[in-house]
PDB file of N, CA and C in Angstrom:
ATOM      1  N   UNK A   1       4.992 -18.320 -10.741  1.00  0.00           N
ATOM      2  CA  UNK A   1       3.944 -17.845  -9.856  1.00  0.00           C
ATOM      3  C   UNK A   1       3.489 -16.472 -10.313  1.00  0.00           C
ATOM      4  N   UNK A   2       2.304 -16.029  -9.961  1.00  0.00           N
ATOM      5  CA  UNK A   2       1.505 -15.126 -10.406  1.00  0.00           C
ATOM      6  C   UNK A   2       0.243 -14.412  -9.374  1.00  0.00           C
ATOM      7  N   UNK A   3       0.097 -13.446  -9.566  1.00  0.00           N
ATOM      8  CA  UNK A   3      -0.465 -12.600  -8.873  1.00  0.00           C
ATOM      9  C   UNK A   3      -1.709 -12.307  -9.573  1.00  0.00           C
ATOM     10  N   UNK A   4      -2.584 -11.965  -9.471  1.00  0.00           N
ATOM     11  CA  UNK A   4      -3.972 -11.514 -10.513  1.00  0.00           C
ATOM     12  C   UNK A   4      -3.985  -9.526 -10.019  1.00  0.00           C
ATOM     13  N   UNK A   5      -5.161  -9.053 -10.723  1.00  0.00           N
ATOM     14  CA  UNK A   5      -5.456  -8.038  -9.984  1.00  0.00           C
ATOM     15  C   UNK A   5      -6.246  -7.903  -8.429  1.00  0.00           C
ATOM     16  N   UNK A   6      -5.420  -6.380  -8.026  1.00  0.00           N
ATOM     17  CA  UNK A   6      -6.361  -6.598  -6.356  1.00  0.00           C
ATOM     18  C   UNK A   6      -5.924  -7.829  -5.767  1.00  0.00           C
ATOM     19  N   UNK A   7      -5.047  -8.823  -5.963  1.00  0.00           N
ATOM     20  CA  UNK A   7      -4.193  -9.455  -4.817  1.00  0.00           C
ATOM     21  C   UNK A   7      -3.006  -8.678  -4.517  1.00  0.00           C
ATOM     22  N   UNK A   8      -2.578  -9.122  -3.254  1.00  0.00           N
ATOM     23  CA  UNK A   8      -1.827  -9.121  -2.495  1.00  0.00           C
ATOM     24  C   UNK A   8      -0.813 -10.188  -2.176  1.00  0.00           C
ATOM     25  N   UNK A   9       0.392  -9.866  -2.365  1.00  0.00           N
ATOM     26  CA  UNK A   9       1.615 -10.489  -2.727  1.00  0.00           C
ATOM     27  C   UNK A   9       2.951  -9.623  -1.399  1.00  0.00           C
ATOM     28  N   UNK A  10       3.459 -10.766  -1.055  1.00  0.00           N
ATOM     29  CA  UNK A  10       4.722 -10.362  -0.552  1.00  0.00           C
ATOM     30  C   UNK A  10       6.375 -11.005  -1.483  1.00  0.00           C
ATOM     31  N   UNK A  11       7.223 -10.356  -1.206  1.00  0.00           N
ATOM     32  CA  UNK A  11       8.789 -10.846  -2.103  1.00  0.00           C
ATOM     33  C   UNK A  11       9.669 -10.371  -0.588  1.00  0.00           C
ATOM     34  N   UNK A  12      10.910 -11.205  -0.486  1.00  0.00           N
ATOM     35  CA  UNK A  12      11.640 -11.012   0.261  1.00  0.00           C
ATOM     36  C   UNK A  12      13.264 -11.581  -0.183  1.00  0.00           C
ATOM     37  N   UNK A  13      14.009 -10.369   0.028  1.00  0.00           N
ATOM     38  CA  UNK A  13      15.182 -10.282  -0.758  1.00  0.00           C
ATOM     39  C   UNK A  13      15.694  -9.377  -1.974  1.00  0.00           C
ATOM     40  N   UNK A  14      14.492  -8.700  -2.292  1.00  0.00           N
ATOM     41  CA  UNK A  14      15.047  -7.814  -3.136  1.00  0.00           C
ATOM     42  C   UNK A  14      15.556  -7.042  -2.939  1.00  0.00           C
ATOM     43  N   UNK A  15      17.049  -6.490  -3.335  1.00  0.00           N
ATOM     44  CA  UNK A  15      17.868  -4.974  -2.743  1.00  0.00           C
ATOM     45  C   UNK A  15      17.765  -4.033  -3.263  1.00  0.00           C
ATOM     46  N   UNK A  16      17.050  -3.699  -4.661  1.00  0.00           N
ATOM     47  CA  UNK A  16      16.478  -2.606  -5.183  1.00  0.00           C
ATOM     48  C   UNK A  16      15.265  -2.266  -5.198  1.00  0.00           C
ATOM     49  N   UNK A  17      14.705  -2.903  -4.866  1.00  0.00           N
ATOM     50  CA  UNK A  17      13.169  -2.679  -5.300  1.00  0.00           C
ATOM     51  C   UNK A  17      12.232  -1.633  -4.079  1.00  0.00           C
ATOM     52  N   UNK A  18      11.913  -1.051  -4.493  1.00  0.00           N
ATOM     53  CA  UNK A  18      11.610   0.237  -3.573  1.00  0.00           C
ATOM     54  C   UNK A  18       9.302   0.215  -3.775  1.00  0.00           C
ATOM     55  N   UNK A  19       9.184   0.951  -2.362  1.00  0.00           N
ATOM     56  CA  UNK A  19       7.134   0.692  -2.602  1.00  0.00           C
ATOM     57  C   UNK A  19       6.962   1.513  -3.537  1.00  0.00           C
ATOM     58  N   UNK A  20       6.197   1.111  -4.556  1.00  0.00           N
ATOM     59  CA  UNK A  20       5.946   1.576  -5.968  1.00  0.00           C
ATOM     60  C   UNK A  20       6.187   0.909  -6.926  1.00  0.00           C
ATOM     61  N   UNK A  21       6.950   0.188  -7.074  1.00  0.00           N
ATOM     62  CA  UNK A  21       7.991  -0.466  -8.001  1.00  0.00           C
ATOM     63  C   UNK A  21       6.613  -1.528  -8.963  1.00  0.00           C
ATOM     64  N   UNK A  22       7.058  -1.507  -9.888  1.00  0.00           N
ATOM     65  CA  UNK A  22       6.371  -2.078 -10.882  1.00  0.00           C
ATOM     66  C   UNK A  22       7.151  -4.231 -10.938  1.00  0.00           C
ATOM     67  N   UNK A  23       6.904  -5.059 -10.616  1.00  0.00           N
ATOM     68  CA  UNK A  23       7.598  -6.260 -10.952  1.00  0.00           C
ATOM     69  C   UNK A  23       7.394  -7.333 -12.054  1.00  0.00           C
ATOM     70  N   UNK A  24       7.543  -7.187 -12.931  1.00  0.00           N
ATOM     71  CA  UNK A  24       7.464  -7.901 -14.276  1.00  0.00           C
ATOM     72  C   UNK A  24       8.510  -8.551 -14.816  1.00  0.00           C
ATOM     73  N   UNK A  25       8.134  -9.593 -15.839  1.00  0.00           N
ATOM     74  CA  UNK A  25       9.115 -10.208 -16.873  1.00  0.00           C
ATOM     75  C   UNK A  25      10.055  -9.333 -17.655  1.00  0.00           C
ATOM     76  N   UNK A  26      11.524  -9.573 -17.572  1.00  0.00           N
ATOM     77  CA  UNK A  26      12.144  -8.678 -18.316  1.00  0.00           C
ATOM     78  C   UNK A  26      11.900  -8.258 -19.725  1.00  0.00           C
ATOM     79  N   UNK A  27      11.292  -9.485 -20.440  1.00  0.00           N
ATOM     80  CA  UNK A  27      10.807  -9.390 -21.901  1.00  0.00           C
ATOM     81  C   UNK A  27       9.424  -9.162 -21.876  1.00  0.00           C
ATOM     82  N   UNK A  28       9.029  -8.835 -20.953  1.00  0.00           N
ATOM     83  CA  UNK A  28       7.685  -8.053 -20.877  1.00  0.00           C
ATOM     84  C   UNK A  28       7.576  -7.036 -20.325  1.00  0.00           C
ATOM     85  N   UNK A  29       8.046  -5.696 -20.140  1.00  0.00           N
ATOM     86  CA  UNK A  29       8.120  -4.350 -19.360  1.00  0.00           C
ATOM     87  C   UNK A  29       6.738  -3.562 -19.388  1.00  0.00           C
ATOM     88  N   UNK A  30       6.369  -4.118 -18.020  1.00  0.00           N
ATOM     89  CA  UNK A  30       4.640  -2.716 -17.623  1.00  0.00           C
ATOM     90  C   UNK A  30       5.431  -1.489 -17.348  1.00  0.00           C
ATOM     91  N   UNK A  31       4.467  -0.354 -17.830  1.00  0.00           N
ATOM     92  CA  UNK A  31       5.485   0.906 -17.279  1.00  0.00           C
ATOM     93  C   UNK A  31       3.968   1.186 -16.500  1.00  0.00           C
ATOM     94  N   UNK A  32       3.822   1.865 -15.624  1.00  0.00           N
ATOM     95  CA  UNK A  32       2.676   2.310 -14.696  1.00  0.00           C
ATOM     96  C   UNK A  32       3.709   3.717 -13.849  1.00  0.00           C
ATOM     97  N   UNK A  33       2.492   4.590 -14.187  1.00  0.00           N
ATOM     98  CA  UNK A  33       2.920   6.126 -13.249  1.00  0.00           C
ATOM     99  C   UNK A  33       3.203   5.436 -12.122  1.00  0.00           C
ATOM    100  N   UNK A  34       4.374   6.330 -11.399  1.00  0.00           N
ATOM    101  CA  UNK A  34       4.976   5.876  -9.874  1.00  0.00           C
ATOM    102  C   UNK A  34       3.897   6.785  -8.865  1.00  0.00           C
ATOM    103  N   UNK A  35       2.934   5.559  -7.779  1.00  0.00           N
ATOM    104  CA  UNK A  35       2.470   6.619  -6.634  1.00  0.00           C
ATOM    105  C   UNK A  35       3.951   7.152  -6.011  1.00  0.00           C
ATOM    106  N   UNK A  36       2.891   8.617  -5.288  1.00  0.00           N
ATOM    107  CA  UNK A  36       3.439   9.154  -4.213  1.00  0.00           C
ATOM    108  C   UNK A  36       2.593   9.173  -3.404  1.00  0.00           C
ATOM    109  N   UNK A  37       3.915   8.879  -1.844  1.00  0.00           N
ATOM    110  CA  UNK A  37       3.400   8.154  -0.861  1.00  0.00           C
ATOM    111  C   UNK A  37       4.149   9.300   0.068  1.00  0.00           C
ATOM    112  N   UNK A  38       2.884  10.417   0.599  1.00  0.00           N
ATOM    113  CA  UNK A  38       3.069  11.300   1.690  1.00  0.00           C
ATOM    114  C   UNK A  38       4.410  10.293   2.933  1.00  0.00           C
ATOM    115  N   UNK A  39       5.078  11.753   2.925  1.00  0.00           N
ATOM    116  CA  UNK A  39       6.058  11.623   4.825  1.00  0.00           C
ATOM    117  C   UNK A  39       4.895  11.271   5.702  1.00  0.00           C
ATOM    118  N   UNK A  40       4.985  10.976   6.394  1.00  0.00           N
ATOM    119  CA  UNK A  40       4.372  10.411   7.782  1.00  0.00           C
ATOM    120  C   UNK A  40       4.653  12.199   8.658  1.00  0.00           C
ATOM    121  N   UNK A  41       3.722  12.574   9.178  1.00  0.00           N
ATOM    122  CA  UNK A  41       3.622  13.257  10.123  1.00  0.00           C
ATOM    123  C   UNK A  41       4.168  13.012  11.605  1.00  0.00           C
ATOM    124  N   UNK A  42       4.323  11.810  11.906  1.00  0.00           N
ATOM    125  CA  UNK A  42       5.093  11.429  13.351  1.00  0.00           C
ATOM    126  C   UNK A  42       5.534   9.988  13.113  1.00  0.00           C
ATOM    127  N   UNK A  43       6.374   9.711  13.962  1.00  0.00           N
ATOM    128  CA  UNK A  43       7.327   8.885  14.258  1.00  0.00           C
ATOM    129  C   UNK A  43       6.720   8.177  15.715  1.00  0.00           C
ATOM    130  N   UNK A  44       6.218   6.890  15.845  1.00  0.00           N
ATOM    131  CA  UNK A  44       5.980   6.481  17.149  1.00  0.00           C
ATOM    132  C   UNK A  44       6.564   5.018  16.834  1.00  0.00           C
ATOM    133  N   UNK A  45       6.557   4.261  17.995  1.00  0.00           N
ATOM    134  CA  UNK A  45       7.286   2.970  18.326  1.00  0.00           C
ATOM    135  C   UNK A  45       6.020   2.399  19.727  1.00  0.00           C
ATOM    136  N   UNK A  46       5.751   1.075  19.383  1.00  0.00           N
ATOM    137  CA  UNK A  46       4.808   0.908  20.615  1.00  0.00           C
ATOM    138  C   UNK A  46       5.542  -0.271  21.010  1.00  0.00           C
ATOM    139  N   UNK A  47       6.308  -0.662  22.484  1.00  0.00           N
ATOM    140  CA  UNK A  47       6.390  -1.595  22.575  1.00  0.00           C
ATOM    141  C   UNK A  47       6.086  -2.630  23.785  1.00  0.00           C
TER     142      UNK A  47
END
């Protein structure tokens, strides 16, 4: 399975993989600059 550009993809189960993370074929390695992704200014919960 495959993703194109500008889609949107979900994975569930990965224990390393952190937002930013690059996901590729091991025998194919993309390197891409890591965003940074500002702290959040507040903390809310709506329930």
């Amino acid at each position: 399975d495959e993703l194109g550009a500008g889609e949107i993809g979900a994975i569930v189960g990965l224990k390393e993989a952190t937002t930013g993370d690059t996901l590729c074929a091991e025998n194919q390695p993309v390197y891409l600059e890591r965003i940074t992704v500002p702290e959040p200014v507040m903390f809310m919960a709506i329930e």
